[in-house]
PDB file of N, CA and C in Angstrom:
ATOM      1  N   UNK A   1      77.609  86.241  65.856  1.00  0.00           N
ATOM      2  CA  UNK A   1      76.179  86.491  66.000  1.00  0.00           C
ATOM      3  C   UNK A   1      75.549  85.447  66.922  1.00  0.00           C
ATOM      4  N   UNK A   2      75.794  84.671  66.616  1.00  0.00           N
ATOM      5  CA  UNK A   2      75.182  83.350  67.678  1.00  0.00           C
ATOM      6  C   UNK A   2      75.356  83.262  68.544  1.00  0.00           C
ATOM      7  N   UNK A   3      76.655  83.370  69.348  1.00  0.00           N
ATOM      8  CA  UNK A   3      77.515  83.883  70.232  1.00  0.00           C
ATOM      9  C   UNK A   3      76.865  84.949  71.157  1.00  0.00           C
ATOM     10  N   UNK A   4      76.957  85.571  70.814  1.00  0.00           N
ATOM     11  CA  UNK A   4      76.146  87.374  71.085  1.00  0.00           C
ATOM     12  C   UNK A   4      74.509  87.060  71.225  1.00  0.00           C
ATOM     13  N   UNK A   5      73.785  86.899  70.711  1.00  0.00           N
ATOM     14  CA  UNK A   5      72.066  86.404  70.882  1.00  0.00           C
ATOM     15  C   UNK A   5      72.267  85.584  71.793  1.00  0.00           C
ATOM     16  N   UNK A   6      72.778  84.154  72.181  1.00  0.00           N
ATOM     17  CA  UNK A   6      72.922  83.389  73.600  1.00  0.00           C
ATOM     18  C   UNK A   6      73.543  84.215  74.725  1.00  0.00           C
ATOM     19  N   UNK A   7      74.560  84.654  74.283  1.00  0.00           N
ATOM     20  CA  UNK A   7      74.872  86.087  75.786  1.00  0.00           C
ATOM     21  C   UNK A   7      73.903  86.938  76.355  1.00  0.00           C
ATOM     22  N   UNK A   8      73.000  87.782  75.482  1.00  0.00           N
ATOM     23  CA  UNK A   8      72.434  89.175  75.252  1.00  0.00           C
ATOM     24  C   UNK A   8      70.920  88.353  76.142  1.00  0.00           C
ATOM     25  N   UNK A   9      70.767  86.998  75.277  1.00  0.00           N
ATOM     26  CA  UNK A   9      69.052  87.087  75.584  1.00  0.00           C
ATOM     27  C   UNK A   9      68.574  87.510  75.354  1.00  0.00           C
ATOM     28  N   UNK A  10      68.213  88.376  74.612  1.00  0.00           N
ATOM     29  CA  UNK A  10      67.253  89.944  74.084  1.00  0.00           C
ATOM     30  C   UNK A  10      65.695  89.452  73.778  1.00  0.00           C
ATOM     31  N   UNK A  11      65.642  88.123  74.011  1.00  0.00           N
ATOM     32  CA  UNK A  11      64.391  87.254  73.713  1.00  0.00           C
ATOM     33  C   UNK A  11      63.536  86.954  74.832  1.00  0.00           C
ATOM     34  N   UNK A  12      62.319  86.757  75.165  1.00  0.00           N
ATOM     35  CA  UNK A  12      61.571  86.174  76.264  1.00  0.00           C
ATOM     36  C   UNK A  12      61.998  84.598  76.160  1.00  0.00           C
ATOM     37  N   UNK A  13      62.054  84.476  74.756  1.00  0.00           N
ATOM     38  CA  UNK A  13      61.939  82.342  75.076  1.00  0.00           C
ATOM     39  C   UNK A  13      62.999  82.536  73.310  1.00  0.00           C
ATOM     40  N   UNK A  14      62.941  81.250  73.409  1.00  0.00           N
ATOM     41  CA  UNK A  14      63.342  81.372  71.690  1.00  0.00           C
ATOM     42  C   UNK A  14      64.927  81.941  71.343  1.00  0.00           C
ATOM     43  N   UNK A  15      66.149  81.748  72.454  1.00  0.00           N
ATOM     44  CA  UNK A  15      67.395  83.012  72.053  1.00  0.00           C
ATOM     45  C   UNK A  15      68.558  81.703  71.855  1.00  0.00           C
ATOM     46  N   UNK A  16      68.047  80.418  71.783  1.00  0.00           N
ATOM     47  CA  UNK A  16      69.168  79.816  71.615  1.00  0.00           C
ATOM     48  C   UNK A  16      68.562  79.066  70.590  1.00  0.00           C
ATOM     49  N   UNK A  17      67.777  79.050  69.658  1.00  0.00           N
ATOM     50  CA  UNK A  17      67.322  78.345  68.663  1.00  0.00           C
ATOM     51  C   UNK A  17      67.485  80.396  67.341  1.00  0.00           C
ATOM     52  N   UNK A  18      67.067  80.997  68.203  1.00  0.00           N
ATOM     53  CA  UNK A  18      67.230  81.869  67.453  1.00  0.00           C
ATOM     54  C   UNK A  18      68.634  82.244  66.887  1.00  0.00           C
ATOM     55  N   UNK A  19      69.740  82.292  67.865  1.00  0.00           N
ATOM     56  CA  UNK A  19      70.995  82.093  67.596  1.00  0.00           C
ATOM     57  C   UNK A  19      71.657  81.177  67.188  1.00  0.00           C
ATOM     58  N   UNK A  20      71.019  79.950  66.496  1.00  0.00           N
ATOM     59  CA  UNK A  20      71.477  79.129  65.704  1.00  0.00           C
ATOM     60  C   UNK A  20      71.116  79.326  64.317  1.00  0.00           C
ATOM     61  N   UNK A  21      70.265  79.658  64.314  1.00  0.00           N
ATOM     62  CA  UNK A  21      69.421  79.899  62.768  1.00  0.00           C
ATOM     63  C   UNK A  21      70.502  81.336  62.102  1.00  0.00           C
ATOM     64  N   UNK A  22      70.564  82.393  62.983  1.00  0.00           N
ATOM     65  CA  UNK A  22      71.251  83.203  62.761  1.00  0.00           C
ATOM     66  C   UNK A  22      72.594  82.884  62.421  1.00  0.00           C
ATOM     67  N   UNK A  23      73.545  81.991  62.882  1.00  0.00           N
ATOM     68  CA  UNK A  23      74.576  81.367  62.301  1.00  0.00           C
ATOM     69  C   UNK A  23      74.444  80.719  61.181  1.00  0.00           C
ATOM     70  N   UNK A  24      73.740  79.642  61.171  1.00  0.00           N
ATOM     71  CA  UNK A  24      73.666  78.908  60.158  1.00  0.00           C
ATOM     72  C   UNK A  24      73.100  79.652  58.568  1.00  0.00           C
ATOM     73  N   UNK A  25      72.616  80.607  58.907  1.00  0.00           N
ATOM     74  CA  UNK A  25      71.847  81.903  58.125  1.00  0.00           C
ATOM     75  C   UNK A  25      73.482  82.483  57.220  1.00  0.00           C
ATOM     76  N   UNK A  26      74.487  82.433  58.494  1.00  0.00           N
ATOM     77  CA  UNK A  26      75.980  83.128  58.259  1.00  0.00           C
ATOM     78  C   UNK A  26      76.524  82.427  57.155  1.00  0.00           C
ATOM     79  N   UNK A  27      76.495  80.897  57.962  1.00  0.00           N
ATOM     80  CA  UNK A  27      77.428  79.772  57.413  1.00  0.00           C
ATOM     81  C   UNK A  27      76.941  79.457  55.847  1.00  0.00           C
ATOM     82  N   UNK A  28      75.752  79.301  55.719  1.00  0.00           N
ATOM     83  CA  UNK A  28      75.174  79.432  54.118  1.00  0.00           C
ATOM     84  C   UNK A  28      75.706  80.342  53.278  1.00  0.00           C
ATOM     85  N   UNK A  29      75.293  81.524  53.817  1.00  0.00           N
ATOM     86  CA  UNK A  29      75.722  82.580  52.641  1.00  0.00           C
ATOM     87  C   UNK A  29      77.112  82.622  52.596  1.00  0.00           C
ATOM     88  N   UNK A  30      77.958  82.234  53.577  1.00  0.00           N
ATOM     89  CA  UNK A  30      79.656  81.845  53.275  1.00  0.00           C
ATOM     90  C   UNK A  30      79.650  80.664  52.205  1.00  0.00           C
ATOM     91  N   UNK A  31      78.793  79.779  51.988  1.00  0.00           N
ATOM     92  CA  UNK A  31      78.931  78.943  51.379  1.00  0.00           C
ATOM     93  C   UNK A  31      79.015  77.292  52.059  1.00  0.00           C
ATOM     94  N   UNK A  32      79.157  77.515  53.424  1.00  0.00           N
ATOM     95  CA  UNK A  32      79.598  75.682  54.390  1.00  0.00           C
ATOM     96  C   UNK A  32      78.476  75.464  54.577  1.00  0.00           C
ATOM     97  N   UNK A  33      78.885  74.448  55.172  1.00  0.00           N
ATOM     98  CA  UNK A  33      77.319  73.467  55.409  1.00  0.00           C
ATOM     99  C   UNK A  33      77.062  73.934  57.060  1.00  0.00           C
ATOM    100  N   UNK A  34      75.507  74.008  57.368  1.00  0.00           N
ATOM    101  CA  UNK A  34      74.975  74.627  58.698  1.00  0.00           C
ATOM    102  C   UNK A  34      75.362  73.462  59.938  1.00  0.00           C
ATOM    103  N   UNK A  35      75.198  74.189  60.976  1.00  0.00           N
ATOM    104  CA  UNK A  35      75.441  72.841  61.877  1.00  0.00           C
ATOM    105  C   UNK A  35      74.927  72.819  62.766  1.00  0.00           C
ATOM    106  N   UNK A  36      74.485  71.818  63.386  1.00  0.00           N
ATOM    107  CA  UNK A  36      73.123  70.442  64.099  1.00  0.00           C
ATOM    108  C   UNK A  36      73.768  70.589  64.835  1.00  0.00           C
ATOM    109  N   UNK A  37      73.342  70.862  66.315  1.00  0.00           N
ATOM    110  CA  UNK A  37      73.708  70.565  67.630  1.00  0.00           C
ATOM    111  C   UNK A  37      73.273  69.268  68.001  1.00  0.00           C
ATOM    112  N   UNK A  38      73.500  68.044  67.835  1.00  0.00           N
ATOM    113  CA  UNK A  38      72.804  66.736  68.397  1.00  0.00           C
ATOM    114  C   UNK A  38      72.548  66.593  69.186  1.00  0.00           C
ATOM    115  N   UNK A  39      71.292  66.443  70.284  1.00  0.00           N
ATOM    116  CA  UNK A  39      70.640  66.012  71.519  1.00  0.00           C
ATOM    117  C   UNK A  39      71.870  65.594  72.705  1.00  0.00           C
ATOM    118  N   UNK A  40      72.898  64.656  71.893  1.00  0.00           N
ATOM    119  CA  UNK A  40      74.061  63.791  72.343  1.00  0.00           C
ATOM    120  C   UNK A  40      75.235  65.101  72.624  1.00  0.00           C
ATOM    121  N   UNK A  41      74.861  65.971  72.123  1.00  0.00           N
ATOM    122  CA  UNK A  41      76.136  66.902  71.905  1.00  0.00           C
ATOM    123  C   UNK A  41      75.692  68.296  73.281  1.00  0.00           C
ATOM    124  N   UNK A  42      74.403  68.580  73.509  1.00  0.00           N
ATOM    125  CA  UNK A  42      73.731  69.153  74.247  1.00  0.00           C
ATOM    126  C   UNK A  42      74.700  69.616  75.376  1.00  0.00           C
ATOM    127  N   UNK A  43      75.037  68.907  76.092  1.00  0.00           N
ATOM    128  CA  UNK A  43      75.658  69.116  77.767  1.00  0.00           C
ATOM    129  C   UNK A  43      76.969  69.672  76.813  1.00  0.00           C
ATOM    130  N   UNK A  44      77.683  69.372  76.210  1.00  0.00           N
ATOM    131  CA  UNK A  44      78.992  69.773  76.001  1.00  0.00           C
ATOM    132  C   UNK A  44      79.061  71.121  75.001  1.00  0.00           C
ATOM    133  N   UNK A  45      77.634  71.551  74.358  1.00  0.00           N
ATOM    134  CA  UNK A  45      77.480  73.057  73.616  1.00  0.00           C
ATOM    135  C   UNK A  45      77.596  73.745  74.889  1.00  0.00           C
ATOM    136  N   UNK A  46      76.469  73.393  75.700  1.00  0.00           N
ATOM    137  CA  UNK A  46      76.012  74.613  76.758  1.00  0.00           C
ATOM    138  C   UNK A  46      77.226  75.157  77.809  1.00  0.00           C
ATOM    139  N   UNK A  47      77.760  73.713  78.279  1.00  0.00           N
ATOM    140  CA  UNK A  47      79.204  73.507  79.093  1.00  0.00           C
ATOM    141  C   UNK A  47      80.173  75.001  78.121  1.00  0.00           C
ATOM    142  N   UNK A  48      79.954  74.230  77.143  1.00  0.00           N
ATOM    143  CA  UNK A  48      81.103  75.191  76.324  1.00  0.00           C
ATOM    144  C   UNK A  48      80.489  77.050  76.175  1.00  0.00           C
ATOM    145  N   UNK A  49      79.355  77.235  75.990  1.00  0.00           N
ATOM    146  CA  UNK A  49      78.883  78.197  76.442  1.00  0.00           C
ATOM    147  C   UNK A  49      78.867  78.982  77.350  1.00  0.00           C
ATOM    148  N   UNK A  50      78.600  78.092  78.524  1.00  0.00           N
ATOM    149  CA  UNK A  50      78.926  78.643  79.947  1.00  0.00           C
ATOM    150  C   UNK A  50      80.479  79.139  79.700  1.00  0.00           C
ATOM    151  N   UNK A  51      81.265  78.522  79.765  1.00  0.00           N
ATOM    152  CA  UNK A  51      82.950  78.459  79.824  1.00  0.00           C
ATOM    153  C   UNK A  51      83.348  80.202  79.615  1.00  0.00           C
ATOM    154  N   UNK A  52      82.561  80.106  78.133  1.00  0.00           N
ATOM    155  CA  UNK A  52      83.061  81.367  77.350  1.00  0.00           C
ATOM    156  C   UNK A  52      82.475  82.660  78.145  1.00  0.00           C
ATOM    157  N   UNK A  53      81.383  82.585  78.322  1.00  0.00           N
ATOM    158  CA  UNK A  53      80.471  84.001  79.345  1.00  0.00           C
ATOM    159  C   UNK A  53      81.281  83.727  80.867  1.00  0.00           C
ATOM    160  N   UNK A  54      81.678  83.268  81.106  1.00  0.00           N
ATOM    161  CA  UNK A  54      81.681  83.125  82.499  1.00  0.00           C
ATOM    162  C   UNK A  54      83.786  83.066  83.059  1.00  0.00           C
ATOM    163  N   UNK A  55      84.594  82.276  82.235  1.00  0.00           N
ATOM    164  CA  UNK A  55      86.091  82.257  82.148  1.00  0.00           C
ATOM    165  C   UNK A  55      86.224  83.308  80.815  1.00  0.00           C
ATOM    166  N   UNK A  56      85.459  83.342  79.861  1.00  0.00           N
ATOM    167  CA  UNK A  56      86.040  84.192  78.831  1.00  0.00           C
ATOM    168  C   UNK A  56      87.040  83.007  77.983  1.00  0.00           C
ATOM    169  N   UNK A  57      86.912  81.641  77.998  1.00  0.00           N
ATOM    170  CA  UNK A  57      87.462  80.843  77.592  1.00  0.00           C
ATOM    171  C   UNK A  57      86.971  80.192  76.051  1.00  0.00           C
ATOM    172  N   UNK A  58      87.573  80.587  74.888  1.00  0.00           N
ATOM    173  CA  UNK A  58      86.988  80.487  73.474  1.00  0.00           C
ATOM    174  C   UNK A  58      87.204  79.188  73.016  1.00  0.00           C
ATOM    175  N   UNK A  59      88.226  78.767  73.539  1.00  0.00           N
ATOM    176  CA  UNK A  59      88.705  76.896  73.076  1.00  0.00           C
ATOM    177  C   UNK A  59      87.677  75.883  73.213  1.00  0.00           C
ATOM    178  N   UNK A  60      86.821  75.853  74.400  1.00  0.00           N
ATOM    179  CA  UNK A  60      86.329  75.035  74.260  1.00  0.00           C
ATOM    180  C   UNK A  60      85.051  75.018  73.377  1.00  0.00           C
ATOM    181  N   UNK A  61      84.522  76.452  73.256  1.00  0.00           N
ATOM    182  CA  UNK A  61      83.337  76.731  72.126  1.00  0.00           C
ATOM    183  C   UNK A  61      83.533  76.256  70.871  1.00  0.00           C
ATOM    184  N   UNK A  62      85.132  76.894  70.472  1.00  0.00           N
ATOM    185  CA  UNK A  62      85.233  76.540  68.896  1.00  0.00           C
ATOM    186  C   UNK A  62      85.683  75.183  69.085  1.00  0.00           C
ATOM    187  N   UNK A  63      85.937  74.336  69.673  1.00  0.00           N
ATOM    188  CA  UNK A  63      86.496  73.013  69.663  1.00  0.00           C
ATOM    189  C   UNK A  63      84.702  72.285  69.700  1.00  0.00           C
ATOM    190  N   UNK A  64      84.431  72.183  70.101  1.00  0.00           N
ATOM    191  CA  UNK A  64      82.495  72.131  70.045  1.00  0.00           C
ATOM    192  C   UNK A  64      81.808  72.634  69.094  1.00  0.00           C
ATOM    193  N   UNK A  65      82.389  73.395  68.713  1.00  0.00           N
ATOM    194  CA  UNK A  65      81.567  74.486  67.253  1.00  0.00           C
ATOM    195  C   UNK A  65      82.159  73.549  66.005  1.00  0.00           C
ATOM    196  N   UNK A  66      83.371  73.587  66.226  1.00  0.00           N
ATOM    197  CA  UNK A  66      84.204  72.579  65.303  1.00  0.00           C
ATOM    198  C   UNK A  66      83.444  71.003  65.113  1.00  0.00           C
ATOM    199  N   UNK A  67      83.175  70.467  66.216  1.00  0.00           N
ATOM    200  CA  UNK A  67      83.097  68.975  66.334  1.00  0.00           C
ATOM    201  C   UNK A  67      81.878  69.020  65.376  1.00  0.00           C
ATOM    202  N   UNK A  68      80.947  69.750  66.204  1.00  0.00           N
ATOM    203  CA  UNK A  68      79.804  69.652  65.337  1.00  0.00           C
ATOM    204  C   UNK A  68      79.232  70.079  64.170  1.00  0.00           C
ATOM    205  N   UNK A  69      80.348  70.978  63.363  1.00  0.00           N
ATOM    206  CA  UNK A  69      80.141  71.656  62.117  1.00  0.00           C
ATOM    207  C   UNK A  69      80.740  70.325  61.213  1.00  0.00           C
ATOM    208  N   UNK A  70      81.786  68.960  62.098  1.00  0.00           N
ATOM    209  CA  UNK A  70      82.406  68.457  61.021  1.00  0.00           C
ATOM    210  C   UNK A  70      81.184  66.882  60.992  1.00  0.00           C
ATOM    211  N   UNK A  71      80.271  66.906  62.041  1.00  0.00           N
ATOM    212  CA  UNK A  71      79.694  66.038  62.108  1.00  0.00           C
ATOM    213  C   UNK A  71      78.751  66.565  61.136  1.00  0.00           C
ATOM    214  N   UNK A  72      77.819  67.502  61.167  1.00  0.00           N
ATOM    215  CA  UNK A  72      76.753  68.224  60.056  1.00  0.00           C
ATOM    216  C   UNK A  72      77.026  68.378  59.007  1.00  0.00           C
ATOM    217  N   UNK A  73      78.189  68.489  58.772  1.00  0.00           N
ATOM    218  CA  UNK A  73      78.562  68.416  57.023  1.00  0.00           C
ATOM    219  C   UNK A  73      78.232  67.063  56.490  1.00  0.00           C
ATOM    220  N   UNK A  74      78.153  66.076  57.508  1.00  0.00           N
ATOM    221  CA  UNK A  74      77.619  64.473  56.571  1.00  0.00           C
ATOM    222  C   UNK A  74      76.446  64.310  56.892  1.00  0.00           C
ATOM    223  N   UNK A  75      75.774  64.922  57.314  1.00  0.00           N
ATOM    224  CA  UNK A  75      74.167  64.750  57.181  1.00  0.00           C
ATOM    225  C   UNK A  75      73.210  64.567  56.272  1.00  0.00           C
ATOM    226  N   UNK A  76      73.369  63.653  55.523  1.00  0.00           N
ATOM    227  CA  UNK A  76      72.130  63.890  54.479  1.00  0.00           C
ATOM    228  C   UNK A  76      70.440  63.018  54.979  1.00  0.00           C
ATOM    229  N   UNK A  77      69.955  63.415  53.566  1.00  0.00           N
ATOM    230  CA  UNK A  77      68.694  63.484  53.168  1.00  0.00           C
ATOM    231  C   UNK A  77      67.930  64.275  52.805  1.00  0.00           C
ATOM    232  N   UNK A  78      67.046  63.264  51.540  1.00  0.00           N
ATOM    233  CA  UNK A  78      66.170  64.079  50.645  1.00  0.00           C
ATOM    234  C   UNK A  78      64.879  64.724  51.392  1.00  0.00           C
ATOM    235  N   UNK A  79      64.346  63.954  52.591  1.00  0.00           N
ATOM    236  CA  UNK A  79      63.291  64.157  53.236  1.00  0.00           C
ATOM    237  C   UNK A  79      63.373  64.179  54.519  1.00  0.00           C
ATOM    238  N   UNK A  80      62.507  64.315  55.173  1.00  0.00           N
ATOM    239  CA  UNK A  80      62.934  64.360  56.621  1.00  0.00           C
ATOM    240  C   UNK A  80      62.826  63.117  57.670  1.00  0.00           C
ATOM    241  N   UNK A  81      61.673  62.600  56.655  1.00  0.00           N
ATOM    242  CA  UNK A  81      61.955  60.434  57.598  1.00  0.00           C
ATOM    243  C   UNK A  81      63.521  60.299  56.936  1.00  0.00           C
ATOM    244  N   UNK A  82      63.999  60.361  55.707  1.00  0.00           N
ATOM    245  CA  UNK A  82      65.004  59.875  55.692  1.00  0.00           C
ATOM    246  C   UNK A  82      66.371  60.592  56.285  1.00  0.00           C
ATOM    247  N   UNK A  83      66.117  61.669  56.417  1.00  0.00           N
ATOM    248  CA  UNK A  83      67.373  62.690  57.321  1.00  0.00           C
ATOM    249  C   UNK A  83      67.014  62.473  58.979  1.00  0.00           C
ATOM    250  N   UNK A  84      65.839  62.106  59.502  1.00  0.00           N
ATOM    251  CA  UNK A  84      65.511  61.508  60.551  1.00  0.00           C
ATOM    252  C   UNK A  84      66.510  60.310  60.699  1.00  0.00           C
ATOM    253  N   UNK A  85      66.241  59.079  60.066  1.00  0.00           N
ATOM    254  CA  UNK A  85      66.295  57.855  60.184  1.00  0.00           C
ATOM    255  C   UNK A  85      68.135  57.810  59.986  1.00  0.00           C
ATOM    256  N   UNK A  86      68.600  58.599  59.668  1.00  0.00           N
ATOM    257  CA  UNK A  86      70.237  59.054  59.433  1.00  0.00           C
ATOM    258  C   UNK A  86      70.624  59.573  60.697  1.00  0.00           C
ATOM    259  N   UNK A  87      70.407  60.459  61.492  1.00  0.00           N
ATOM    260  CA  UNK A  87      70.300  61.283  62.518  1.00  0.00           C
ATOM    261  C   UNK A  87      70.076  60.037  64.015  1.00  0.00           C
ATOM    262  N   UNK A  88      69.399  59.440  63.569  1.00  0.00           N
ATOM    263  CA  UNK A  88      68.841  58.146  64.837  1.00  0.00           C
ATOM    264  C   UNK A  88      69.792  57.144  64.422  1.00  0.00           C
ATOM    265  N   UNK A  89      70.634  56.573  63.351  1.00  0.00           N
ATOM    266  CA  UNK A  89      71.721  55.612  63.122  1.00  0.00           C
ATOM    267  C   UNK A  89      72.817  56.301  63.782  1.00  0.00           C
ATOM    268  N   UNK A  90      73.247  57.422  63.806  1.00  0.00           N
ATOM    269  CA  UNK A  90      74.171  57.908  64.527  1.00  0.00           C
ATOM    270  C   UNK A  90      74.128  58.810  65.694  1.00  0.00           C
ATOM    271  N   UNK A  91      73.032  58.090  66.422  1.00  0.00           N
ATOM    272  CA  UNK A  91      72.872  58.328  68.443  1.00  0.00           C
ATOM    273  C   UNK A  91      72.658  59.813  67.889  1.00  0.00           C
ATOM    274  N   UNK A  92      72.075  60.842  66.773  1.00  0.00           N
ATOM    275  CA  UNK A  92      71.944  62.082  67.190  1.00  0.00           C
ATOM    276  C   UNK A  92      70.763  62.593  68.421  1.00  0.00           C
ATOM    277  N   UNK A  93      69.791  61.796  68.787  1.00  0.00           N
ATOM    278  CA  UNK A  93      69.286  62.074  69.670  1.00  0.00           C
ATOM    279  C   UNK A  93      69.304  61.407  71.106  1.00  0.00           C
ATOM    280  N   UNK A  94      70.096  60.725  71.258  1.00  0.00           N
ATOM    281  CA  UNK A  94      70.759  60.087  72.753  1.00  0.00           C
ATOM    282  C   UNK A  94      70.523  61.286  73.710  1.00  0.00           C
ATOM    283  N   UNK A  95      70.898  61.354  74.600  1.00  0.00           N
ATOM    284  CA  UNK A  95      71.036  62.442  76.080  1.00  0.00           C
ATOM    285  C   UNK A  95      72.771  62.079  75.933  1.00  0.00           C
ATOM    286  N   UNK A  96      73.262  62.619  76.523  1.00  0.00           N
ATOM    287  CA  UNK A  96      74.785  62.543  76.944  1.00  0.00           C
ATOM    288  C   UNK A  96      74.924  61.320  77.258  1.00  0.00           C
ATOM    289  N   UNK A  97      74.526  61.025  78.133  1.00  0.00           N
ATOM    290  CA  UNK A  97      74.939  59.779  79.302  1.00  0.00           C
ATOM    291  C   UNK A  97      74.695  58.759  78.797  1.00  0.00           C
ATOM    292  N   UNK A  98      73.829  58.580  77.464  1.00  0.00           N
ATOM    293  CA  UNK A  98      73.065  57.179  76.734  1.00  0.00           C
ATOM    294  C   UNK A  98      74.113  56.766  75.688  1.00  0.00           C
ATOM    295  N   UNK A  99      75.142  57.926  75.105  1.00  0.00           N
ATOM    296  CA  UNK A  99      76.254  56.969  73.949  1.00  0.00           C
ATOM    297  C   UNK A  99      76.637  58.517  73.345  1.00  0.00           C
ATOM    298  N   UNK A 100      77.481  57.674  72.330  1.00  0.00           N
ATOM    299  CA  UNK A 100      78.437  58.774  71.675  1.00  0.00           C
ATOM    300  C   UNK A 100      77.565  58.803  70.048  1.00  0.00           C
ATOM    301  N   UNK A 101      77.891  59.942  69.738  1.00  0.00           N
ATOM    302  CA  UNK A 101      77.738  59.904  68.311  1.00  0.00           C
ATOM    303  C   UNK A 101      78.332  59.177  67.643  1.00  0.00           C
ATOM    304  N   UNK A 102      78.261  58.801  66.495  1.00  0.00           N
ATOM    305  CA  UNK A 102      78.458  57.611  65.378  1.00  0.00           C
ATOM    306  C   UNK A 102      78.816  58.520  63.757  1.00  0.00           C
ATOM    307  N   UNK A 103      79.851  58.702  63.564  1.00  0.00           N
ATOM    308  CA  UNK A 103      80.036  59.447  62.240  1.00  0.00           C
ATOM    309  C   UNK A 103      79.776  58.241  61.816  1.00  0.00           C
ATOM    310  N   UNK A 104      79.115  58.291  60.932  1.00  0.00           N
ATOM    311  CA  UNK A 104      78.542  57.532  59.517  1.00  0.00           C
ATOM    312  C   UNK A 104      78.113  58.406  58.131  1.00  0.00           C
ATOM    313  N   UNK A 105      79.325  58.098  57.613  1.00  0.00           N
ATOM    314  CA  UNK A 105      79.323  58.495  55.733  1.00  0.00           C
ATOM    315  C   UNK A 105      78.953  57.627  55.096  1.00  0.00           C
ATOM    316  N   UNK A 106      77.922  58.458  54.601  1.00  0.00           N
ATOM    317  CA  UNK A 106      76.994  57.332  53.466  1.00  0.00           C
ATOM    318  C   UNK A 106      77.858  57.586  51.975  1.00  0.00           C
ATOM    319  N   UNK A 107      77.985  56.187  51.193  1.00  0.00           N
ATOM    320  CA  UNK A 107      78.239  56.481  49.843  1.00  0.00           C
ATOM    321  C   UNK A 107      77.318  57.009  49.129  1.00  0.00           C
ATOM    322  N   UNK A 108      76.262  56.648  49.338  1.00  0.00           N
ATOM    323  CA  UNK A 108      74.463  57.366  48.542  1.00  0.00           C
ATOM    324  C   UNK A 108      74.721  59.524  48.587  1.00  0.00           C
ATOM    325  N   UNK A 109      75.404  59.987  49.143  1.00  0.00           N
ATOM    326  CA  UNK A 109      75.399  61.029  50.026  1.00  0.00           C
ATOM    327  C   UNK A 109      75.861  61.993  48.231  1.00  0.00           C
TER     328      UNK A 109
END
């Protein structure tokens, strides 16, 4: 589904936030935890996006789909300063070029 809504576009504005929600909509009712594209992660979703519409190449999507479903599974917080302030300890909003993400597992979690 997510996949398909970023291909299709069927949207004026709104088709790649819409096609995340729609996954993560998936991934819930399967039961996993949803997953955060990080600011830091940005160039290497879309890269991987392109790849697939354009070579027909699936490896690098699910290898990207992967990274970041295993980074979002440790995301916590009760609120959103504190799921903020978690998210900013581990470069989730960097640009590419500014640093890498930071897995950090909290014991509190």
């Amino acid at each position: 589904m997510m996949f398909l809504i970023s291909e299709v576009h069927p949207f004026l504005d709104g088709n790649g936030r819409i096609a995340r929600v729609m996954m993560n909509a998936e991934l819930v009712n399967a039961g996993e935890s949803k997953i955060i594209i990080p600011t830091v992660y940005r160039d290497d979703y879309i890269g991987a996006l392109r790849r697939l519409t354009r070579q027909g190449d699936c490896d690098p999507y699910i290898r990207m789909m992967d990274r970041a479903h295993a980074f979002s599974e440790n995301v916590y917080g009760d609120n959103r300063n504190e799921m903020e302030s978690y998210l900013r300890t581990c470069n989730a909003f960097y640009e590419d070029n500014e640093g890498r993400i930071l897995q950090i597992v909290s014991s509190t979690k």
